[in-house]
N, C-alpha and C. Protein backbone atom coordinates (compact mmCIF):
# COMPACT_ATOMS: atom_id res chain seq x y z
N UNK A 1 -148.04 -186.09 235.58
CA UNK A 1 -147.30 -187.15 236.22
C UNK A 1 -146.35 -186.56 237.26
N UNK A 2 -146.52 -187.52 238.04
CA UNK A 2 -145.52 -186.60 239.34
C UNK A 2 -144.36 -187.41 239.38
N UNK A 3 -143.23 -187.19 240.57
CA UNK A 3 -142.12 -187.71 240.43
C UNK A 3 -142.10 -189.47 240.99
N UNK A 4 -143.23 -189.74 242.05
CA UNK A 4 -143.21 -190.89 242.64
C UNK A 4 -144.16 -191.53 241.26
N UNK A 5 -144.71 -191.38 240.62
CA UNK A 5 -145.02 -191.95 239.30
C UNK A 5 -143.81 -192.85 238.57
N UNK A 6 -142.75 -191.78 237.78
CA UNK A 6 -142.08 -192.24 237.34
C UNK A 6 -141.00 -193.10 238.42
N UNK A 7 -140.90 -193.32 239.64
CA UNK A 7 -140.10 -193.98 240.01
C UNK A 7 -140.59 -195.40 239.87
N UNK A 8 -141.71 -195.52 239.83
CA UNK A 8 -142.49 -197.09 240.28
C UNK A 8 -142.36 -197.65 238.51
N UNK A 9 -141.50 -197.30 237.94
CA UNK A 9 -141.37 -197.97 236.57
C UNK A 9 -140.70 -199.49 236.89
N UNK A 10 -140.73 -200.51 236.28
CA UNK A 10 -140.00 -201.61 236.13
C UNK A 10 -138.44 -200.74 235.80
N UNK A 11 -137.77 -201.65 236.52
CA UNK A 11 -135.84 -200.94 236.18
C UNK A 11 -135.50 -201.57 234.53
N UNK A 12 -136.25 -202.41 234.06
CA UNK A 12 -135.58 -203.16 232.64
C UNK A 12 -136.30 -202.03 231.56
N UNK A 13 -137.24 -200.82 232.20
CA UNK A 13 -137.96 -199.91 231.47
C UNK A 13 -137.53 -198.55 231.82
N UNK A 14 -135.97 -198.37 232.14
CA UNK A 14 -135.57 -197.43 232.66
C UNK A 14 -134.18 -197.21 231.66
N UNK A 15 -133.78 -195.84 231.14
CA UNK A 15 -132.65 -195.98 230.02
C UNK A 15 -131.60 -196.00 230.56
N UNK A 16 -131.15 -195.46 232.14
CA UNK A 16 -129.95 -195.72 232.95
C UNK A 16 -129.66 -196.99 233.12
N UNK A 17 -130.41 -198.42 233.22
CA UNK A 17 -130.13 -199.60 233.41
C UNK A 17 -129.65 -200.04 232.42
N UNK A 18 -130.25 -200.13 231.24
CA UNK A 18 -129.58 -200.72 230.02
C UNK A 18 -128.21 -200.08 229.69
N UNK A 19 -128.30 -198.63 230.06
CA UNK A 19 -126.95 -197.62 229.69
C UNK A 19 -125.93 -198.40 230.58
N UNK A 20 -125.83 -199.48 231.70
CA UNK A 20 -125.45 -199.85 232.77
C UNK A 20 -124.75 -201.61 231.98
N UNK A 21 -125.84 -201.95 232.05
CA UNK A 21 -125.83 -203.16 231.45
C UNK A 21 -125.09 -203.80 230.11
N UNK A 22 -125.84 -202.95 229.63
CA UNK A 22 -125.34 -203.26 227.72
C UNK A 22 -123.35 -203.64 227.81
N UNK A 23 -122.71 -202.84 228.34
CA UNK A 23 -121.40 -203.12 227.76
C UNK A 23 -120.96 -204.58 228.57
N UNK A 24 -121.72 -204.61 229.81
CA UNK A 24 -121.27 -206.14 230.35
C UNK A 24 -122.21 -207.14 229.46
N UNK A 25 -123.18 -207.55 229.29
CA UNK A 25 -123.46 -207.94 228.44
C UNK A 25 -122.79 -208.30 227.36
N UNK A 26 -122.18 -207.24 226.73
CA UNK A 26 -121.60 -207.40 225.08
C UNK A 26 -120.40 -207.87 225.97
N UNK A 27 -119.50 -207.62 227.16
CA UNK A 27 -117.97 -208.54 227.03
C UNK A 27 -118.34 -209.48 227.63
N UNK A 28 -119.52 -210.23 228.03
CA UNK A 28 -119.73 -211.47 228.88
C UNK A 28 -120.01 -212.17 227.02
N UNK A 29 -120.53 -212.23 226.14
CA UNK A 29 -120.67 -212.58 224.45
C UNK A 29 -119.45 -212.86 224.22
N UNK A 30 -118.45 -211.70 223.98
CA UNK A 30 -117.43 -211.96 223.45
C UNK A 30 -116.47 -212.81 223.94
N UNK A 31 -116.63 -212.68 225.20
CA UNK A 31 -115.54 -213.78 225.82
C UNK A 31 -115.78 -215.28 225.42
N UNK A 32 -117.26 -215.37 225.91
CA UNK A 32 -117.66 -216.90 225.73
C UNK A 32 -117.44 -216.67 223.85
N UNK A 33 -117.70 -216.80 223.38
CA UNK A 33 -116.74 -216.76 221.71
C UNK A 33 -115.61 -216.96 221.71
N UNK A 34 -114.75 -215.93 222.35
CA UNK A 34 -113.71 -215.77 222.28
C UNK A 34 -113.06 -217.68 223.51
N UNK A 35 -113.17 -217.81 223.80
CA UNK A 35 -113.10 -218.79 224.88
C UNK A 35 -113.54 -220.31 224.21
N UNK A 36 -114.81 -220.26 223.71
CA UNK A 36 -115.39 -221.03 222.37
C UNK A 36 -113.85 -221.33 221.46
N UNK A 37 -113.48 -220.05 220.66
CA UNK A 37 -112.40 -220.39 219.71
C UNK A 37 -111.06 -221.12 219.94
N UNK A 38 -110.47 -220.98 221.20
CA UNK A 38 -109.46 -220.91 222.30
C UNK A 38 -109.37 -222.57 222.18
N UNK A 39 -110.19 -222.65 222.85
CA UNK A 39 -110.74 -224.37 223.18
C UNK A 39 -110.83 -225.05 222.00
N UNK A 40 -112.00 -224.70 220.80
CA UNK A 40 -111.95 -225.61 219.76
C UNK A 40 -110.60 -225.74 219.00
N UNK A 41 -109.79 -224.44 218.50
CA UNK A 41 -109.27 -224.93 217.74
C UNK A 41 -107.87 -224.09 218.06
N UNK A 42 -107.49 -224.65 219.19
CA UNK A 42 -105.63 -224.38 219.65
C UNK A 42 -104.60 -225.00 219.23
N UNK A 43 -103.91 -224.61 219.17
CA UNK A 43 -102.18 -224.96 218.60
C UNK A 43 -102.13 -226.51 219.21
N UNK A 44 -101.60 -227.26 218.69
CA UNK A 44 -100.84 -228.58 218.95
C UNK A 44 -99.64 -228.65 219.58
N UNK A 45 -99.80 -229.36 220.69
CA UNK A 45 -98.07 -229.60 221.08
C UNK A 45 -97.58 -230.32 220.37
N UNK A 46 -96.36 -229.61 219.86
CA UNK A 46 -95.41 -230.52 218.92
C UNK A 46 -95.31 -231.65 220.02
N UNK A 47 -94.16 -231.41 220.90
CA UNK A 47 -93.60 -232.64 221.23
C UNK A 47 -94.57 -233.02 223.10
N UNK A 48 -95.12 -233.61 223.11
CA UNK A 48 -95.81 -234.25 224.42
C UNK A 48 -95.04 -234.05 225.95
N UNK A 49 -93.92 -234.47 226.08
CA UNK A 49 -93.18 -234.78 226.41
C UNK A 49 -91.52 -234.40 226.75
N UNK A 50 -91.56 -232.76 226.90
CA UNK A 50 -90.14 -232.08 226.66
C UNK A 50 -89.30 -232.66 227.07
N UNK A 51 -89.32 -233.50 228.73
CA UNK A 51 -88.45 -233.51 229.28
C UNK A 51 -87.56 -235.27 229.03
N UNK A 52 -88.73 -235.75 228.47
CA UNK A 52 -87.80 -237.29 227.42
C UNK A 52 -87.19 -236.73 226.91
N UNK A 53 -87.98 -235.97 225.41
CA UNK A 53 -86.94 -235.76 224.73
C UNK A 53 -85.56 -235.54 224.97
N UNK A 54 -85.78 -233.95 225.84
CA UNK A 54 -83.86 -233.38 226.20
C UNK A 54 -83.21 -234.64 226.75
N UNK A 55 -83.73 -235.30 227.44
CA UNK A 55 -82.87 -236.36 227.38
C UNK A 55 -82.39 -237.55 226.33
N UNK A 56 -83.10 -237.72 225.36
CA UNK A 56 -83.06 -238.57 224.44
C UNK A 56 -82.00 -237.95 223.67
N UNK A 57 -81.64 -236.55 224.03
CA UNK A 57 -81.01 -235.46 222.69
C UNK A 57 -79.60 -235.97 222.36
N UNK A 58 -79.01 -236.44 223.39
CA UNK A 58 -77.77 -237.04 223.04
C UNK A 58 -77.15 -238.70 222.41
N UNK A 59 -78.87 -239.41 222.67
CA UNK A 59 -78.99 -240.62 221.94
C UNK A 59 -79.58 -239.98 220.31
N UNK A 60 -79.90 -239.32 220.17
CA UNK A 60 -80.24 -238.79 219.11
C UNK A 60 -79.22 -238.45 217.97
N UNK A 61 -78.03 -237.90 218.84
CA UNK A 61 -76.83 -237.77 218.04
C UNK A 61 -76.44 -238.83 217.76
N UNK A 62 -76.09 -239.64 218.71
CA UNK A 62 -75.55 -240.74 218.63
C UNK A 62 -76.31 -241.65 217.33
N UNK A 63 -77.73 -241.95 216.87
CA UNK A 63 -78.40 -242.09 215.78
C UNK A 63 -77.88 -241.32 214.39
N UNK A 64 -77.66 -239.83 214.24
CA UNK A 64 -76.99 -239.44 213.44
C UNK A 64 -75.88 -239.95 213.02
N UNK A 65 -74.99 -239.57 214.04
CA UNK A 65 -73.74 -239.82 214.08
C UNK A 65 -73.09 -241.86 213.23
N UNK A 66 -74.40 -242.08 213.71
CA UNK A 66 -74.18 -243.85 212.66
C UNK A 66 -74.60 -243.69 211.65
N UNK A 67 -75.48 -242.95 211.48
CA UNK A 67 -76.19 -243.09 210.00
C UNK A 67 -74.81 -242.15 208.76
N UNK A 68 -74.23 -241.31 209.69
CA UNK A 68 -73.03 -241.15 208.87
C UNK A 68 -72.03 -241.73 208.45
N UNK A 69 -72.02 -242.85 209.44
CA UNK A 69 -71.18 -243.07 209.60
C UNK A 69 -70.96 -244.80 208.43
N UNK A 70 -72.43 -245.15 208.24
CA UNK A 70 -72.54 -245.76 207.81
C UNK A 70 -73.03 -245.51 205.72
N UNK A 71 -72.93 -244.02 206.12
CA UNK A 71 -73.27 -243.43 204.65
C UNK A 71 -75.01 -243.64 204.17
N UNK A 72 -76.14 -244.00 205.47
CA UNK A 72 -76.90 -244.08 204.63
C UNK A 72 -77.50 -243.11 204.03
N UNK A 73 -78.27 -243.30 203.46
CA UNK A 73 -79.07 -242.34 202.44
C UNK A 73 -80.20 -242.99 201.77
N UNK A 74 -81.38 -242.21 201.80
CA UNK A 74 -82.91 -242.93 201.10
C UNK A 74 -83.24 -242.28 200.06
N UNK A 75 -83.55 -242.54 198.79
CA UNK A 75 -84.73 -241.55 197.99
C UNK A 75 -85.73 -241.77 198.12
N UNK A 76 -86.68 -241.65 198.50
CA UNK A 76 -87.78 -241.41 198.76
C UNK A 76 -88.84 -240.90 197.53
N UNK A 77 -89.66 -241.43 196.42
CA UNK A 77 -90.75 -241.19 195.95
C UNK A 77 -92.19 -241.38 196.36
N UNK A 78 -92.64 -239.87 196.40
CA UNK A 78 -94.15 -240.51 196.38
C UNK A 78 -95.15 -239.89 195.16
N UNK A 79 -96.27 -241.12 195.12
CA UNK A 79 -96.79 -241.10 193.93
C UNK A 79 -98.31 -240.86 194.53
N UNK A 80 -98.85 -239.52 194.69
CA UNK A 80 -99.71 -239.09 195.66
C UNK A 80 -101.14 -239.48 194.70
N UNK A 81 -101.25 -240.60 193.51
CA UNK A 81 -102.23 -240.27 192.54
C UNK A 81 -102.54 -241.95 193.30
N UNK A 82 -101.55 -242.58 193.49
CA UNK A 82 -102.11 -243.91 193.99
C UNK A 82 -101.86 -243.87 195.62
N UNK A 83 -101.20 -243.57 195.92
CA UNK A 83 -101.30 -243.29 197.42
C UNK A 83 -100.04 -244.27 198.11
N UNK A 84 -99.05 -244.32 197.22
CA UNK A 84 -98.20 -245.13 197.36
C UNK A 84 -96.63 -244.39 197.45
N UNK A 85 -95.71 -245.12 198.11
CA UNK A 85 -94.53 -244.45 198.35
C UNK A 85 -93.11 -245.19 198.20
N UNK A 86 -92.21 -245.18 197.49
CA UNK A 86 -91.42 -245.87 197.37
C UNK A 86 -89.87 -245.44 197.35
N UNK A 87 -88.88 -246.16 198.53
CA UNK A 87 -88.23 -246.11 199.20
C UNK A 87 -86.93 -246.60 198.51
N UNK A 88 -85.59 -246.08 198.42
CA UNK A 88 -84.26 -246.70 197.84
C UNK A 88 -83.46 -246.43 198.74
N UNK A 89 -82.91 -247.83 199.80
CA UNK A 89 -82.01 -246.94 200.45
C UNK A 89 -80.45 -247.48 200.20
N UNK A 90 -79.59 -246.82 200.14
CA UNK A 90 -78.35 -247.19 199.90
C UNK A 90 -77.35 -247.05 201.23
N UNK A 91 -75.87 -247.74 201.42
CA UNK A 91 -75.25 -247.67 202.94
C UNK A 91 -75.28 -248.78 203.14
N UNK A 92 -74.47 -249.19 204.08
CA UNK A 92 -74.10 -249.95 204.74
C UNK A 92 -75.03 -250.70 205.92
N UNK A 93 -76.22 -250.97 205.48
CA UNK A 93 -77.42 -251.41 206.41
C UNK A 93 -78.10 -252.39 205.78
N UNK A 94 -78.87 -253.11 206.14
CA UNK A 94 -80.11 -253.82 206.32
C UNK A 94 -81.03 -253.63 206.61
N UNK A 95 -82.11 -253.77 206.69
CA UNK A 95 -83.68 -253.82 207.79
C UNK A 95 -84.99 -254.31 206.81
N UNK A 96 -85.19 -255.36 207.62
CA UNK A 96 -86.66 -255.87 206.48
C UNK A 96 -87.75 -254.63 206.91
N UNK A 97 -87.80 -253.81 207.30
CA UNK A 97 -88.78 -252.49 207.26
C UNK A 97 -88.24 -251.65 207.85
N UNK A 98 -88.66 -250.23 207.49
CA UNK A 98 -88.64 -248.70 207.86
C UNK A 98 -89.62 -248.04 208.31
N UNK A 99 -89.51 -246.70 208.79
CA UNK A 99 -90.35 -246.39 209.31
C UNK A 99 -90.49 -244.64 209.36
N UNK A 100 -91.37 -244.43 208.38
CA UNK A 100 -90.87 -242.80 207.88
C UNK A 100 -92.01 -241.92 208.64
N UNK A 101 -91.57 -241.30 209.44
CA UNK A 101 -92.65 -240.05 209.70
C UNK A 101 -92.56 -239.26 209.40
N UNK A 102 -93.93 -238.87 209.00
CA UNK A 102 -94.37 -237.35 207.80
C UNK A 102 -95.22 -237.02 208.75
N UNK A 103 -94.53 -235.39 209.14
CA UNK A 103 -95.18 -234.92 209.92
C UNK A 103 -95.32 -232.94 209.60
N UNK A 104 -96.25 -232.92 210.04
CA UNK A 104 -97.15 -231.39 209.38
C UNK A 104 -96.36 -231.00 210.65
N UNK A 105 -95.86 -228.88 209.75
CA UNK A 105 -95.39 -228.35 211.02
C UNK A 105 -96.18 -228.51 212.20
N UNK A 106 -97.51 -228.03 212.46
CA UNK A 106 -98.50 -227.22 213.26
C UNK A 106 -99.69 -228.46 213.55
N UNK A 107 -100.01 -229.01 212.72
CA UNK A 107 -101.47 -229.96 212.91
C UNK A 107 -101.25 -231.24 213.39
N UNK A 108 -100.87 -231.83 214.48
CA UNK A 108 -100.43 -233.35 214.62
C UNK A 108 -101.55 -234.01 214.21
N UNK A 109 -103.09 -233.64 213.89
CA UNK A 109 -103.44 -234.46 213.25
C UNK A 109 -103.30 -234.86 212.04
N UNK A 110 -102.56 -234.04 211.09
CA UNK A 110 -102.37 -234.46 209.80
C UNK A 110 -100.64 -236.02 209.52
N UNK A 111 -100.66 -236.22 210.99
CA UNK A 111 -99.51 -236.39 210.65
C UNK A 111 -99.66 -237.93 210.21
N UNK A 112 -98.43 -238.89 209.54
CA UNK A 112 -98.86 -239.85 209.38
C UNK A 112 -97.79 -240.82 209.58
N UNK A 113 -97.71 -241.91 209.85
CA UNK A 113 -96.60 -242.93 210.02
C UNK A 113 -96.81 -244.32 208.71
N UNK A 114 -95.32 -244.20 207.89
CA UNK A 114 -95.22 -245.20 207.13
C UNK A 114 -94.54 -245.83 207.15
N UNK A 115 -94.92 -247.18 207.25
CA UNK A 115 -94.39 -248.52 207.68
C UNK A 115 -93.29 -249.06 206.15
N UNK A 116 -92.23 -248.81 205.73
CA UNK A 116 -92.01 -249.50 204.61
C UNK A 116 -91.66 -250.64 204.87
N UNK A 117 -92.12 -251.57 203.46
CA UNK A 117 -91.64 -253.03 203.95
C UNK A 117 -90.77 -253.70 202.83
N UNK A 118 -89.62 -253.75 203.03
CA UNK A 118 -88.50 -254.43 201.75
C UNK A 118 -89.32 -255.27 200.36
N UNK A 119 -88.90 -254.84 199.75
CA UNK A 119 -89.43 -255.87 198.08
C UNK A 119 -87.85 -256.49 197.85
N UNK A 120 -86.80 -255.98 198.14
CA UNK A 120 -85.48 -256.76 197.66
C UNK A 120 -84.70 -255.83 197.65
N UNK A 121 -83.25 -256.28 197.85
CA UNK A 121 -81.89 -255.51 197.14
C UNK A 121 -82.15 -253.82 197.63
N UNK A 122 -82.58 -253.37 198.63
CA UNK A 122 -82.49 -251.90 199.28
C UNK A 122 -83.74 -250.93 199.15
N UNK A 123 -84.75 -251.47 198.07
CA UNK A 123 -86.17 -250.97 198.03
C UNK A 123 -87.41 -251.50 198.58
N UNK A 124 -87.73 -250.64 199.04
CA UNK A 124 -88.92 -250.37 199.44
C UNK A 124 -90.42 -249.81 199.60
N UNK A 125 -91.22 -250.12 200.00
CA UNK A 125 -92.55 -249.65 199.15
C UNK A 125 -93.49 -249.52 200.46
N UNK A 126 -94.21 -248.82 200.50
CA UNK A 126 -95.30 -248.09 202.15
C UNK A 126 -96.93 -247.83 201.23
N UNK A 127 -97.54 -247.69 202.07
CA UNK A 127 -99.00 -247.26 201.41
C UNK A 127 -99.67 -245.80 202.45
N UNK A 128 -99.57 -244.51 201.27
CA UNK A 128 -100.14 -243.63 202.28
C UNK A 128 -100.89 -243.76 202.84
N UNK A 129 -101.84 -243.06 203.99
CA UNK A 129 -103.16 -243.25 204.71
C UNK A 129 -103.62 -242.34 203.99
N UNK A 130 -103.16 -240.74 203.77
CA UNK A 130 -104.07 -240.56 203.14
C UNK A 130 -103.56 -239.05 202.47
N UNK A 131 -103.89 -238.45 201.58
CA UNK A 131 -103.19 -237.67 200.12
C UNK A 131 -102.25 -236.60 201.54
N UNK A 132 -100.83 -235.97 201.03
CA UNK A 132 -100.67 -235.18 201.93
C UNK A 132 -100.07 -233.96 200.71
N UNK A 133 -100.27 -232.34 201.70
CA UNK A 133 -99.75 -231.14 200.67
C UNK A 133 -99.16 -230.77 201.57
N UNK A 134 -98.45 -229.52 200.60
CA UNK A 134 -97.50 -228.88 201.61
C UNK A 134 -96.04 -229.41 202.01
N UNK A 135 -96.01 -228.77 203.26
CA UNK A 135 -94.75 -228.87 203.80
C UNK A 135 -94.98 -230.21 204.87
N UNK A 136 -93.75 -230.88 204.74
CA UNK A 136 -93.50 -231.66 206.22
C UNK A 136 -92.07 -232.25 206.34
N UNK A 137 -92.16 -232.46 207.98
CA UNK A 137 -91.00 -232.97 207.80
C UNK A 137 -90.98 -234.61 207.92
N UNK A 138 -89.66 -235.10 207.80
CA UNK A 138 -89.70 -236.45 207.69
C UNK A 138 -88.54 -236.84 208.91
N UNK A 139 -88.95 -238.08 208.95
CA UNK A 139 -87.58 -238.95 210.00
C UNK A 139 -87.68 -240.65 209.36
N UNK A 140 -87.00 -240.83 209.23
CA UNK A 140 -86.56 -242.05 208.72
C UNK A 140 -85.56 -243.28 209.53
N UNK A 141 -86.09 -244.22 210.18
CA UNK A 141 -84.97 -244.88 211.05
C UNK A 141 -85.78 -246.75 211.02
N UNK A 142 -84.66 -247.54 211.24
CA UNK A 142 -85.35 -248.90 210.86
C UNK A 142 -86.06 -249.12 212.13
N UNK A 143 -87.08 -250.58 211.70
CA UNK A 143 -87.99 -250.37 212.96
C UNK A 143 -89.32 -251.15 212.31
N UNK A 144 -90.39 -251.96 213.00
CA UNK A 144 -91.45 -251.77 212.65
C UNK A 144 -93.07 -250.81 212.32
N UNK A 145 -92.52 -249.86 213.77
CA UNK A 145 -93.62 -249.28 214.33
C UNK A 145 -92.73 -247.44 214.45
N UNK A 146 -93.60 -246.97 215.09
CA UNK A 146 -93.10 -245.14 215.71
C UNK A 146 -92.62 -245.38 217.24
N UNK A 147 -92.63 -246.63 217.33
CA UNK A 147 -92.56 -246.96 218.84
C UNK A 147 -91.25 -247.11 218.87
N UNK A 148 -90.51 -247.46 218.14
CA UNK A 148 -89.15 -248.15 217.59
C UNK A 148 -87.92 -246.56 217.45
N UNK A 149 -88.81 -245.46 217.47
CA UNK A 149 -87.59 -244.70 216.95
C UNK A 149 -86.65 -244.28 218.04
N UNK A 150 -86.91 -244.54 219.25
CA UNK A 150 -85.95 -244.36 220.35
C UNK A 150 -84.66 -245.30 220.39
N UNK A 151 -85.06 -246.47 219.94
CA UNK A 151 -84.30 -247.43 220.08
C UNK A 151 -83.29 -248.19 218.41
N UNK A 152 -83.66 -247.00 217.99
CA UNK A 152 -83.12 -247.41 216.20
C UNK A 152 -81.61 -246.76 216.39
N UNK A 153 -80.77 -247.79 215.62
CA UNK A 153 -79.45 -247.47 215.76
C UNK A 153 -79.11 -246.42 215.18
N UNK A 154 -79.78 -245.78 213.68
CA UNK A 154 -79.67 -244.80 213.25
C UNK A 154 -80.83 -243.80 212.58
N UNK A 155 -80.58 -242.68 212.39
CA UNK A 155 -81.75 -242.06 211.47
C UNK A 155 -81.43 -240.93 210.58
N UNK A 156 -82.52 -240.41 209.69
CA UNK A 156 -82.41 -239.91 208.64
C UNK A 156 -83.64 -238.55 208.77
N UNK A 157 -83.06 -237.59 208.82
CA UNK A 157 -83.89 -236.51 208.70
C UNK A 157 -83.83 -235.57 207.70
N UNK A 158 -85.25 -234.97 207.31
CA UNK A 158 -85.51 -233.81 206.36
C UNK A 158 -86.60 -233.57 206.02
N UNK A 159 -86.68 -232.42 204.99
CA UNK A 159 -88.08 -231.72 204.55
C UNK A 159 -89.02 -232.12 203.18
N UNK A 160 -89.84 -231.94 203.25
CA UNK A 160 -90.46 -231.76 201.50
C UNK A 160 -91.33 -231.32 201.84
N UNK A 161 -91.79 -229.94 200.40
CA UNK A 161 -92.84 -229.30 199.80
C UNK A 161 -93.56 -230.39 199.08
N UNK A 162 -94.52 -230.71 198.99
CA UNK A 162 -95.49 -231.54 198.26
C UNK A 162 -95.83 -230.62 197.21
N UNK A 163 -95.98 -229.31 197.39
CA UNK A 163 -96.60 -228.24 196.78
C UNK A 163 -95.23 -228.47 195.84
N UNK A 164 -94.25 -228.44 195.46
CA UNK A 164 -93.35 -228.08 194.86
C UNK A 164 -92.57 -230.05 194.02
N UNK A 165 -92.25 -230.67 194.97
CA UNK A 165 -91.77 -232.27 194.37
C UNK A 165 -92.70 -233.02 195.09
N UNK A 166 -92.23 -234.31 194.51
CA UNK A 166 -92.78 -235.64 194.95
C UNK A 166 -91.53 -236.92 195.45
N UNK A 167 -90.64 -236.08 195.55
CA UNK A 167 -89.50 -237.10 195.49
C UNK A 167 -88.48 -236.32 196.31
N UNK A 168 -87.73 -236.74 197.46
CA UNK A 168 -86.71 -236.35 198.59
C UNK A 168 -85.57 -237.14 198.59
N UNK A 169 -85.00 -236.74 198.55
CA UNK A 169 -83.42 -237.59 199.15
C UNK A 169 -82.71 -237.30 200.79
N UNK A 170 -83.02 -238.47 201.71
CA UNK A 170 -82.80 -237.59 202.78
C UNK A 170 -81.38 -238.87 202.92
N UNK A 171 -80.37 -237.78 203.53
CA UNK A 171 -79.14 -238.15 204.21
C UNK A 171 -78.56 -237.58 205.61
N UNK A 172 -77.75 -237.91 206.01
CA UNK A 172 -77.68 -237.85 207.55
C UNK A 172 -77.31 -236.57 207.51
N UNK A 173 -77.91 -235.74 209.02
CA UNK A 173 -77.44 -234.55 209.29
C UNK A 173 -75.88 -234.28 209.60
N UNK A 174 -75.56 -233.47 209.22
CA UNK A 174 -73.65 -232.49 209.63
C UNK A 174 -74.24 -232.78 211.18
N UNK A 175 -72.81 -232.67 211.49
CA UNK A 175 -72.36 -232.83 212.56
C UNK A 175 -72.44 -231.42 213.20
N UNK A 176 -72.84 -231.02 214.60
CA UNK A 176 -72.40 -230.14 215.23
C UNK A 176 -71.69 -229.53 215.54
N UNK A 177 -71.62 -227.98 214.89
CA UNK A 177 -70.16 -227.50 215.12
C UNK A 177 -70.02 -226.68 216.73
């Protein structure tokens, strides 16, 4: 075999091409994977909307600041075997319904909105959507809807482990020092 022999090979039958090829190949794979993962399953924006909020931040106090002022306070049970949740709130308030959001640090899809609706004399009773674990936090302010919490005179914030109770007592945040 002479040398113009071996040149007339197909190039995809040559070991310098593949020696060439192969590593673009393997990072053109990984990316699209990597790019694949990125897309399907990324972090959640907590809040939509930064620049309402910072502004809302000082009506926000102002919500605290009544709910202290008015002493309220909720206990909060839930009974995760029926899917039901029941509400005691004590203070200086009224409201024929509440409106509690349970919300997962990280997953806004897990999150859920409960409508409570008065049975009498400061209790109240909601129906989960659907079993929740873990950690979340809560907000509590009167209202029908989640649409309502901008405009609620006061509110009630805090945490629960599911993993750990079934039952919260949330009361108004301290004041800013």
């Amino acid at each position: 075999m002479t040398r113009n022999d071996l040149d007339n090979t197909p190039w995809y039958r040559q070991g310098w091409a593949w020696f060439l090829l192969t590593p673009l190949i393997v990072i053109v794979l990984v990316m699209a994977v990597l790019i694949t993962i990125a897309v399907r399953w990324s972090d959640d924006v907590v809040i939509d909307n930064y620049y309402r909020e910072g502004r809302m931040y000082n009506e926000r106090l102002e919500q605290d600041t009544l709910a202290r002022t008015l002493s309220v306070q909720a206990d909060i049970q839930f009974d995760l075997e029926t899917g039901e949740a029941f509400l005691s709130l004590q203070g200086d308030t009224t409201a024929a319904s509440l409106v509690l959001l349970v919300q997962h640090p990280t997953e806004a899809d897990l999150d859920q909105v409960l409508v409570f609706q008065s049975t009498g004399q400061g209790n109240y009773r909601a129906d989960l959507e659907r079993r929740v674990e873990y950690m979340r936090y809560l907000q509590l302010f009167p209202g029908g809807s989640a649409a309502d919490r901008a405009l609620a005179p006061w509110r009630l914030k805090g945490q629960v482990n599911f993993s750990d109770a079934q039952q919260v007592l949330l009361r108004p945040q301290p004041p800013l020092q």
